[in-house]
N, C-alpha and C. Protein backbone atom coordinates (compact mmCIF):
# COMPACT_ATOMS: atom_id res chain seq x y z
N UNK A 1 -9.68 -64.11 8.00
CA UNK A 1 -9.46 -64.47 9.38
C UNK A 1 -10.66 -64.07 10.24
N UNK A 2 -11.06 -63.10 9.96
CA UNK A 2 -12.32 -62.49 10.81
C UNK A 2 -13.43 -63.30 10.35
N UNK A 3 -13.72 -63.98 9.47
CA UNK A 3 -14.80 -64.48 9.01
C UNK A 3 -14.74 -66.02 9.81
N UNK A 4 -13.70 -66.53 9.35
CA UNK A 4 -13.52 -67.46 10.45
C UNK A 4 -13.36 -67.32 12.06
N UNK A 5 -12.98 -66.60 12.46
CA UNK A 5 -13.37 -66.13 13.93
C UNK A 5 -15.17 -66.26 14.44
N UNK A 6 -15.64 -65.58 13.31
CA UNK A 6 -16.91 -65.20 13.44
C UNK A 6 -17.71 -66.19 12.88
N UNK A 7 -17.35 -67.24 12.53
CA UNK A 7 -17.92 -68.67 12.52
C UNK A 7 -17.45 -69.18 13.41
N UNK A 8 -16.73 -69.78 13.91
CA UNK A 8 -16.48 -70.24 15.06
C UNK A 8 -16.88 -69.87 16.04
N UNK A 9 -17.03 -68.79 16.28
CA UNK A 9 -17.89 -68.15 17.91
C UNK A 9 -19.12 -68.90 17.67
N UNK A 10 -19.82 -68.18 16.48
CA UNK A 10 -21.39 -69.00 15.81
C UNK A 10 -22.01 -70.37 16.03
N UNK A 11 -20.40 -70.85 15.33
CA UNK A 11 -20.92 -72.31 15.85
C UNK A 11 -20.73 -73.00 17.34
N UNK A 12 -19.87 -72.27 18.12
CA UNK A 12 -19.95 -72.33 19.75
C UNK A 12 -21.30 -72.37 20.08
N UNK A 13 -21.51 -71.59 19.70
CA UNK A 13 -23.19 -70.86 20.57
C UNK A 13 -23.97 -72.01 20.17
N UNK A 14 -24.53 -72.15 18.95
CA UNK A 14 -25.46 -73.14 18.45
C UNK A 14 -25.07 -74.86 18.74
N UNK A 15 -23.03 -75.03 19.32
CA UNK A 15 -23.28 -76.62 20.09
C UNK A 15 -24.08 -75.83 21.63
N UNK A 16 -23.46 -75.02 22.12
CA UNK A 16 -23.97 -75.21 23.65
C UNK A 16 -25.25 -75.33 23.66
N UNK A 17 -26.21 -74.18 22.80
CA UNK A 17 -27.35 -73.85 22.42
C UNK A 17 -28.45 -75.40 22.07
N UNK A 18 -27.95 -76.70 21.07
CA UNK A 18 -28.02 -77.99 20.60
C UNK A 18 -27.93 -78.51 21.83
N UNK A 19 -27.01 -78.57 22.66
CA UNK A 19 -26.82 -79.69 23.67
C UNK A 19 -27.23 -79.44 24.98
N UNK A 20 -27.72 -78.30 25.28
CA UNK A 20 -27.87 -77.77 26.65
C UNK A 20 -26.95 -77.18 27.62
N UNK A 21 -25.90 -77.12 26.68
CA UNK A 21 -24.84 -76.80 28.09
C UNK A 21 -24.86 -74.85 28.40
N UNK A 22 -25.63 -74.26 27.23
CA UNK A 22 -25.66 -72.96 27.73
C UNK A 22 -26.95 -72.47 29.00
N UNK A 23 -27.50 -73.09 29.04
CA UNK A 23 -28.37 -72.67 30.12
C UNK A 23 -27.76 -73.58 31.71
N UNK A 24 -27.05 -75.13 31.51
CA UNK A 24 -26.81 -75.53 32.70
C UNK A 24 -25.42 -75.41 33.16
N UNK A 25 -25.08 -74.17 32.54
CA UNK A 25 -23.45 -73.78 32.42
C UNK A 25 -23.09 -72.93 33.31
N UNK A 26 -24.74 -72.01 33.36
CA UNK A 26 -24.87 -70.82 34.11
C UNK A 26 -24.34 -69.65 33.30
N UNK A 27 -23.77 -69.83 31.81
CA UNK A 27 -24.02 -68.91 31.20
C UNK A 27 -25.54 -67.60 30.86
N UNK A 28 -26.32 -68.16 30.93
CA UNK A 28 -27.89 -67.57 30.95
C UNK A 28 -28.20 -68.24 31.97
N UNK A 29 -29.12 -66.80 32.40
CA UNK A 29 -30.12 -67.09 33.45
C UNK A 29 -31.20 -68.07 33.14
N UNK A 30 -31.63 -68.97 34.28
CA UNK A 30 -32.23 -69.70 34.68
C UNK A 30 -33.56 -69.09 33.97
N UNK A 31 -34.26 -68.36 34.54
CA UNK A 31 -35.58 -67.16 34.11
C UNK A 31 -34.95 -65.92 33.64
N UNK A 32 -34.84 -65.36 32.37
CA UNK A 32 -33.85 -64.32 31.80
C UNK A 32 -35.49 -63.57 31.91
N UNK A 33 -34.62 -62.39 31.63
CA UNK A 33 -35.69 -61.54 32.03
C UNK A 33 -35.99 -60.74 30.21
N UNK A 34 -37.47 -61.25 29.75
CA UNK A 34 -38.19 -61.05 29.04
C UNK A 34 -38.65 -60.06 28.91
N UNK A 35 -38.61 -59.37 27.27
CA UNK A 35 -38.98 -57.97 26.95
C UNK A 35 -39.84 -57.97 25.66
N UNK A 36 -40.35 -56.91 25.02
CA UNK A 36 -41.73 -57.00 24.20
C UNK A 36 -40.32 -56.99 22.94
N UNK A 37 -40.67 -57.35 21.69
CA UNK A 37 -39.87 -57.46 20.28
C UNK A 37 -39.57 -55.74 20.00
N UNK A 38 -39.53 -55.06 20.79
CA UNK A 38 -38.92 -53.44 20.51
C UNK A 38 -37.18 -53.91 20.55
N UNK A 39 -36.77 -54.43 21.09
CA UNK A 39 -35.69 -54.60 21.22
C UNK A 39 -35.14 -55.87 19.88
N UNK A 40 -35.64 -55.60 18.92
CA UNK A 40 -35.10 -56.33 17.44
C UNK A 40 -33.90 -55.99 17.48
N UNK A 41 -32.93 -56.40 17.18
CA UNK A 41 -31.75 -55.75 16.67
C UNK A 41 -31.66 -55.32 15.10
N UNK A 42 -31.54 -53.70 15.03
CA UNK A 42 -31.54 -52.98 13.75
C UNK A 42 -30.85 -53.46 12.75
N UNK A 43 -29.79 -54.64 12.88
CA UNK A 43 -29.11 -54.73 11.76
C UNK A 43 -29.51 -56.05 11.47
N UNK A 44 -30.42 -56.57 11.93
CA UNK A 44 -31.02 -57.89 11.48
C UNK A 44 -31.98 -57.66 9.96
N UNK A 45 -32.14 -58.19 8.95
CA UNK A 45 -32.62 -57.87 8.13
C UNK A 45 -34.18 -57.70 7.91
N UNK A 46 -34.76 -56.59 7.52
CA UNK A 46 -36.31 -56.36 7.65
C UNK A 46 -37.27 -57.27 7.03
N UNK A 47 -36.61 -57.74 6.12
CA UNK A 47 -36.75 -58.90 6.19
C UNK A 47 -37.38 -60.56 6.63
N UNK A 48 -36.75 -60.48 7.79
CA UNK A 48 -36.62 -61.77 8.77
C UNK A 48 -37.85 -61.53 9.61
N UNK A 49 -38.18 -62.56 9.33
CA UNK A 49 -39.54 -62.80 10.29
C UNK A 49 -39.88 -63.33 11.88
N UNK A 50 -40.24 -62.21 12.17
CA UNK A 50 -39.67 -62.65 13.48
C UNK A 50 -40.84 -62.75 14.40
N UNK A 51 -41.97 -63.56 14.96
CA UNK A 51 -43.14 -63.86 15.50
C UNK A 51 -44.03 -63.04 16.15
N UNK A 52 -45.24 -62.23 15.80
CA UNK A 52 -45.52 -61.19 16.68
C UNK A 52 -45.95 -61.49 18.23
N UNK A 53 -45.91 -62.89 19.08
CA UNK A 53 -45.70 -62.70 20.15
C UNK A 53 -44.18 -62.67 20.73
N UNK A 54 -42.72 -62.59 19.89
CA UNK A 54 -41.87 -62.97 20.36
C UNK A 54 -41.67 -62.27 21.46
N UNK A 55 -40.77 -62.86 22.31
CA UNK A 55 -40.73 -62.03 23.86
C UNK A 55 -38.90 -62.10 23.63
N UNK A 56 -38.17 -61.18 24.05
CA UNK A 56 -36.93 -60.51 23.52
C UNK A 56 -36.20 -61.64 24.95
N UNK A 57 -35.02 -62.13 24.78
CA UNK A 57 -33.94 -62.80 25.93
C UNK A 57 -32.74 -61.92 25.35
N UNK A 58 -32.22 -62.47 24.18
CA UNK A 58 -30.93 -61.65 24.14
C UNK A 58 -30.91 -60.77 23.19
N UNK A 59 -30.38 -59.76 22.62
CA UNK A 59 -30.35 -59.07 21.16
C UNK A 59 -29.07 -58.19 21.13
N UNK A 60 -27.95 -58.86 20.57
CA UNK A 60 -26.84 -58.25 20.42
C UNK A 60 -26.24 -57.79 19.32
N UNK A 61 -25.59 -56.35 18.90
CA UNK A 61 -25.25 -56.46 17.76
C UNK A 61 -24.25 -55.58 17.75
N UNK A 62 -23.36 -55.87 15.98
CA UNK A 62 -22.03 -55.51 15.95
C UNK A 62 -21.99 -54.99 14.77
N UNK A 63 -20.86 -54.18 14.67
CA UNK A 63 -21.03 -53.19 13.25
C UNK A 63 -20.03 -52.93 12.50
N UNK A 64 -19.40 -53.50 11.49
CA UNK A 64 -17.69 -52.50 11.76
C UNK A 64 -18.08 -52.38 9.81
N UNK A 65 -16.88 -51.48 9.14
CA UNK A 65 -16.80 -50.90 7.92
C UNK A 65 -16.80 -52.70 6.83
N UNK A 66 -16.73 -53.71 7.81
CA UNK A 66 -16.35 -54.61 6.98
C UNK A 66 -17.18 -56.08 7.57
N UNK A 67 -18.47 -55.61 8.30
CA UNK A 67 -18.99 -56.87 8.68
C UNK A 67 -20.09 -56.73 9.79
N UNK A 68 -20.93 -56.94 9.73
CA UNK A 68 -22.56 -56.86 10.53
C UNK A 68 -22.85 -58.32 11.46
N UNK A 69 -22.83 -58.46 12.53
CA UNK A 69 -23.14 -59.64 13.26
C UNK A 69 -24.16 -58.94 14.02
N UNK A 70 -24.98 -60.02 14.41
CA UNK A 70 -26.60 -60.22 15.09
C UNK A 70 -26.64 -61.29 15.91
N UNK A 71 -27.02 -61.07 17.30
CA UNK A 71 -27.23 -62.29 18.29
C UNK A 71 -28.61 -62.38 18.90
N UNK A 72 -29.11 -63.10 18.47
CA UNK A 72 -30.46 -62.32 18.63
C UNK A 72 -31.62 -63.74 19.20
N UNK A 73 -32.00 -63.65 20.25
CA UNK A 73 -32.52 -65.21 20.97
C UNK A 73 -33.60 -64.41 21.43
N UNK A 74 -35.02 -64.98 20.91
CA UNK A 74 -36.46 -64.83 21.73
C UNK A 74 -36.96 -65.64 21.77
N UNK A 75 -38.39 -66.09 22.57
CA UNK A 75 -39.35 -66.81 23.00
C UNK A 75 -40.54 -67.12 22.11
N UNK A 76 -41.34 -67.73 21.59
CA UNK A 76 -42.62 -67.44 21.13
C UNK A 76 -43.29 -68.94 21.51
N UNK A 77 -44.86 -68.51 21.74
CA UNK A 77 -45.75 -69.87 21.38
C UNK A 77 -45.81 -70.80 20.17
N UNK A 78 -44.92 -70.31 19.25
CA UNK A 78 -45.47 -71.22 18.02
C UNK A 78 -45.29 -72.32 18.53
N UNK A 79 -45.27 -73.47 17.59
CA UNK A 79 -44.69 -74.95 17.59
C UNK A 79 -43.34 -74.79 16.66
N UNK A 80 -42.49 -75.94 16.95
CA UNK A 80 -41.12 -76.64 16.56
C UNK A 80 -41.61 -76.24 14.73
N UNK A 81 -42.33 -77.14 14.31
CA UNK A 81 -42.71 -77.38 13.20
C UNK A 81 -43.38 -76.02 12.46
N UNK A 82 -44.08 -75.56 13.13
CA UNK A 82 -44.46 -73.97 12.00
C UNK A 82 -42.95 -73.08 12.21
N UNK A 83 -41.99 -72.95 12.95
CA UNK A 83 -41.25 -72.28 13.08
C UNK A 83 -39.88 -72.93 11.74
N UNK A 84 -39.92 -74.06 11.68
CA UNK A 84 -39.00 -74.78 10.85
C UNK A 84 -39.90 -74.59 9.12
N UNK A 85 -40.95 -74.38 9.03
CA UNK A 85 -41.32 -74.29 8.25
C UNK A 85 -41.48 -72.63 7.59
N UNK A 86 -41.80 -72.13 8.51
CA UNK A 86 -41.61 -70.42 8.10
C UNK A 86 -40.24 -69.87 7.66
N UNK A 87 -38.93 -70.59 8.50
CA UNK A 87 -37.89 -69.76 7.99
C UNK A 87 -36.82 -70.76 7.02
N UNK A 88 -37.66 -72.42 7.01
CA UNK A 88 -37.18 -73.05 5.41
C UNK A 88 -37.27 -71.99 4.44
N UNK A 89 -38.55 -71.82 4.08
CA UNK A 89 -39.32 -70.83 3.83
C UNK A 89 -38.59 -69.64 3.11
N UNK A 90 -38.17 -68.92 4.29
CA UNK A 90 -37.41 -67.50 4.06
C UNK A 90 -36.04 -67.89 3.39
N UNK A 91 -35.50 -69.03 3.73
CA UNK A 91 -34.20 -69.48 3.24
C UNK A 91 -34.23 -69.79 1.94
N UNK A 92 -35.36 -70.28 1.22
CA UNK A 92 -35.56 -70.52 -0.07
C UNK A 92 -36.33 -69.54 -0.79
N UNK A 93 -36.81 -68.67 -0.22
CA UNK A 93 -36.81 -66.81 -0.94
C UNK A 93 -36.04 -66.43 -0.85
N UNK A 94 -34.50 -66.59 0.31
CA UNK A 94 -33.52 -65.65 -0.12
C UNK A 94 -32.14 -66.26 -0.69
N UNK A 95 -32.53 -67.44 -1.71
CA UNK A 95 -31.49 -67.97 -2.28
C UNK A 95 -30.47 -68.95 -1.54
N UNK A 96 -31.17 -69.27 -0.37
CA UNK A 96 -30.05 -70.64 0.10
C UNK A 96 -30.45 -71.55 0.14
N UNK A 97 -31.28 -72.64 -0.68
CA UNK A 97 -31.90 -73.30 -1.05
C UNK A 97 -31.24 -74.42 -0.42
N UNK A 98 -29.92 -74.66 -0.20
CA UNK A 98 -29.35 -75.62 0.56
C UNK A 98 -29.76 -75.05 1.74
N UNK A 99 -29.75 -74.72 2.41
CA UNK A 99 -29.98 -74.69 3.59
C UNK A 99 -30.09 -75.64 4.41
N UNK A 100 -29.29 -76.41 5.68
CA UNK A 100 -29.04 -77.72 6.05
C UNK A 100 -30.07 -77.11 7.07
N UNK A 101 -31.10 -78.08 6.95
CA UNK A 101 -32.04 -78.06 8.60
C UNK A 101 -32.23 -79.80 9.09
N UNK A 102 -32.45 -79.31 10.39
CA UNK A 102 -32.66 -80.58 11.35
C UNK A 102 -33.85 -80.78 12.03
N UNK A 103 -34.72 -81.26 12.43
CA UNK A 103 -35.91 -80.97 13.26
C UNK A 103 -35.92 -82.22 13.63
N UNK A 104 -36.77 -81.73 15.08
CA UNK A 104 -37.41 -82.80 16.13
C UNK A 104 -38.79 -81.89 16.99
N UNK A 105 -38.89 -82.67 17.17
CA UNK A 105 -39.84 -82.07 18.81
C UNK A 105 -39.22 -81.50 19.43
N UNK A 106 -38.12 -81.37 19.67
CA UNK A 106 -37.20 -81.23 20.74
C UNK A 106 -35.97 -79.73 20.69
N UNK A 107 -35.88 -79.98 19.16
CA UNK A 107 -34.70 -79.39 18.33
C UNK A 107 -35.20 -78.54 16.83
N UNK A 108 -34.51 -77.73 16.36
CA UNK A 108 -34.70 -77.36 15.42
C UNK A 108 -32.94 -76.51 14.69
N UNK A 109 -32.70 -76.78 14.18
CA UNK A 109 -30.99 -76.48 13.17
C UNK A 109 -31.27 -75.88 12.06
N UNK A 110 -31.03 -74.55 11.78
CA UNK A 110 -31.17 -74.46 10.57
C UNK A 110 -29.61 -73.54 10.15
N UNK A 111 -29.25 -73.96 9.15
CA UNK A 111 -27.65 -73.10 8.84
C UNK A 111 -28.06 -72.96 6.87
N UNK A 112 -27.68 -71.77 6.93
CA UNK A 112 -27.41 -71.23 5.46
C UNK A 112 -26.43 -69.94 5.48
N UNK A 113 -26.20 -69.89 3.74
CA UNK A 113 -25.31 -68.96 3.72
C UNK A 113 -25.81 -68.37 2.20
N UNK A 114 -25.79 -67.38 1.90
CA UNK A 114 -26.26 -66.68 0.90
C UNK A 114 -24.93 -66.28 -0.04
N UNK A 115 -23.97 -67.04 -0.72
CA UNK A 115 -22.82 -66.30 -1.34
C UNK A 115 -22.68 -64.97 -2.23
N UNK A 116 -23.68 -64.88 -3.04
CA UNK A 116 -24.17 -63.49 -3.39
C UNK A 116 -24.19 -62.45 -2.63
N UNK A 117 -25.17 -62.66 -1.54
CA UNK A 117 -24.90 -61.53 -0.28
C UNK A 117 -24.35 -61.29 0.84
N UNK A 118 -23.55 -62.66 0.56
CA UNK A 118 -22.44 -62.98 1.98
C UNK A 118 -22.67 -62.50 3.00
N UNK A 119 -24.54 -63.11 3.18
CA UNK A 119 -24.86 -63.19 4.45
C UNK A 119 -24.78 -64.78 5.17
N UNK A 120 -24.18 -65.03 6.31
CA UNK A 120 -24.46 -66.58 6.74
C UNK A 120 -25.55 -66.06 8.12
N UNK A 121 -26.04 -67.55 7.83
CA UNK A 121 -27.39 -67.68 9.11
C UNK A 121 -27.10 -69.09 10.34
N UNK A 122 -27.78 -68.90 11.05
CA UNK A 122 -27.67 -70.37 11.96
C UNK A 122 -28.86 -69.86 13.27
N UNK A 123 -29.97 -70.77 12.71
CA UNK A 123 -31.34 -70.77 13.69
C UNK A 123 -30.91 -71.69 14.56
N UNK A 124 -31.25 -71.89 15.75
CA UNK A 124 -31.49 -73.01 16.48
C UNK A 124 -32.90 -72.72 17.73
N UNK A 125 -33.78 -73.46 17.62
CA UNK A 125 -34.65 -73.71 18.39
C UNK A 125 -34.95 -75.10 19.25
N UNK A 126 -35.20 -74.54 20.54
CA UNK A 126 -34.91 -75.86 21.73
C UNK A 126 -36.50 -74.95 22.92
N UNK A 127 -37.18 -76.17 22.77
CA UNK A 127 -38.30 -75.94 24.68
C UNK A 127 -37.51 -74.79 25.28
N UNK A 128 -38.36 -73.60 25.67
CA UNK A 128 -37.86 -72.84 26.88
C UNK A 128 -37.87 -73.43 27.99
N UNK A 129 -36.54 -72.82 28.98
CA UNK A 129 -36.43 -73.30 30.16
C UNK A 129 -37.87 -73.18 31.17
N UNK A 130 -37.93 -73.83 31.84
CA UNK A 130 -38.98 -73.23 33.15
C UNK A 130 -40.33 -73.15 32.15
N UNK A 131 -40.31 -73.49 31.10
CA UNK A 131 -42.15 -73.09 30.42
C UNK A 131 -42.32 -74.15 30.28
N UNK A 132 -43.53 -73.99 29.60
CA UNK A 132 -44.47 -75.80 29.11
C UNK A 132 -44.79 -75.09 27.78
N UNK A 133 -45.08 -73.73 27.23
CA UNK A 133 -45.65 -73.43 25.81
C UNK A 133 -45.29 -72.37 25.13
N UNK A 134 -43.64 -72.45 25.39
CA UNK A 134 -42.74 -71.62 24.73
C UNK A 134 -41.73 -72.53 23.90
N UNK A 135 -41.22 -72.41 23.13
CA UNK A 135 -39.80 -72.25 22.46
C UNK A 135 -38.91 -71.20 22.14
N UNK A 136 -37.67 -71.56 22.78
CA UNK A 136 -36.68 -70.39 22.64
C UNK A 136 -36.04 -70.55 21.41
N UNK A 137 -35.71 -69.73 20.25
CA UNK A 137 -35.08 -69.46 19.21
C UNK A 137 -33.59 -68.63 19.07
N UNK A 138 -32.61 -69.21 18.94
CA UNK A 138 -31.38 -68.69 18.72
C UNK A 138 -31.07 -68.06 17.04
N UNK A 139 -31.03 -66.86 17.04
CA UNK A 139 -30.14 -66.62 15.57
C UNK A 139 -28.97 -65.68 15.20
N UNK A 140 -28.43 -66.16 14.55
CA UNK A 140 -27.04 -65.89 14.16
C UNK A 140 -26.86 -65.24 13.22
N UNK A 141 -26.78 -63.87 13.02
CA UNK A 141 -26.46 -63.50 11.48
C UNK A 141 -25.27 -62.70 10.94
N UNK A 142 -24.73 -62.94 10.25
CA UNK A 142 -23.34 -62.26 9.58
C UNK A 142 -23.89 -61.69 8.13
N UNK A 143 -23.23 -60.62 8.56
CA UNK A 143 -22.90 -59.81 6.87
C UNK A 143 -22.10 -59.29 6.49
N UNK A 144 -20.80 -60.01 5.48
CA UNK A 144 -20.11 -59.28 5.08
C UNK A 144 -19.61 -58.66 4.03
N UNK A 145 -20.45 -57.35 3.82
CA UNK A 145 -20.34 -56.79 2.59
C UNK A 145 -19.16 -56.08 2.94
């Protein structure tokens, strides 16, 4: 039941996140206020590659005896395309070789799930608001060992 809870929130985030309705919802600020990558969230895996200009928007995290969630949304200069390509990438070093991705100019989807380590993922990258040479990155991570 909790696992499904905790997909479903997941995949909330990543339609509003896909379609725009979390920024013109007034859920997030218009200009969120940007911080240096100190603010990683610890239970994200060391793993995960995460851009050395990223600039921090959200980083939330959860802990319990039976399950690890990560909310974790920053900024960087890359492009759409090196970013879809770096964490294909990581998805097929860490055994989710399915990994369903989507890309555009515009968009970027990436969802996997690791059954071995019953970790699930869900990237989404979309243009930052208010910039011209940012992209904002959404990720999602569950662990339930």
């Amino acid at each position: 039941m909790r696992k499904l809870w905790s997909l479903g929130i997941c995949g909330m985030v990543v339609m509003f996140m896909v379609i725009g309705l979390w920024n013109t919802a007034g859920y997030v600020s218009a200009e969120p206020a940007l911080t240096g990558i100190q603010q990683r969230p610890l239970n994200l895996p060391a793993s995960f590659p995460v851009p050395d200009d990223a600039l921090t928007v959200t980083a939330v995290q959860n802990s319990s005896d039976e399950e690890k969630f990560v909310l974790f949304t920053f900024q960087t200069r890359l492009s759409m395309e090196t970013l879809a390509k770096t964490y294909s990438e990581y998805f097929r070093e860490h055994d989710m070789k399915d990994a369903i991705d989507m890309l555009s100019e515009q968009k970027m989807v990436i969802q996997g799930t690791n059954e071995v380590s019953r970790q699930s993922w869900i990237l989404t990258a979309v243009p930052a608001a208010n910039t011209n040479d940012r992209v904002e990155m959404t990720v999602v991570w569950t662990d339930e060992r």
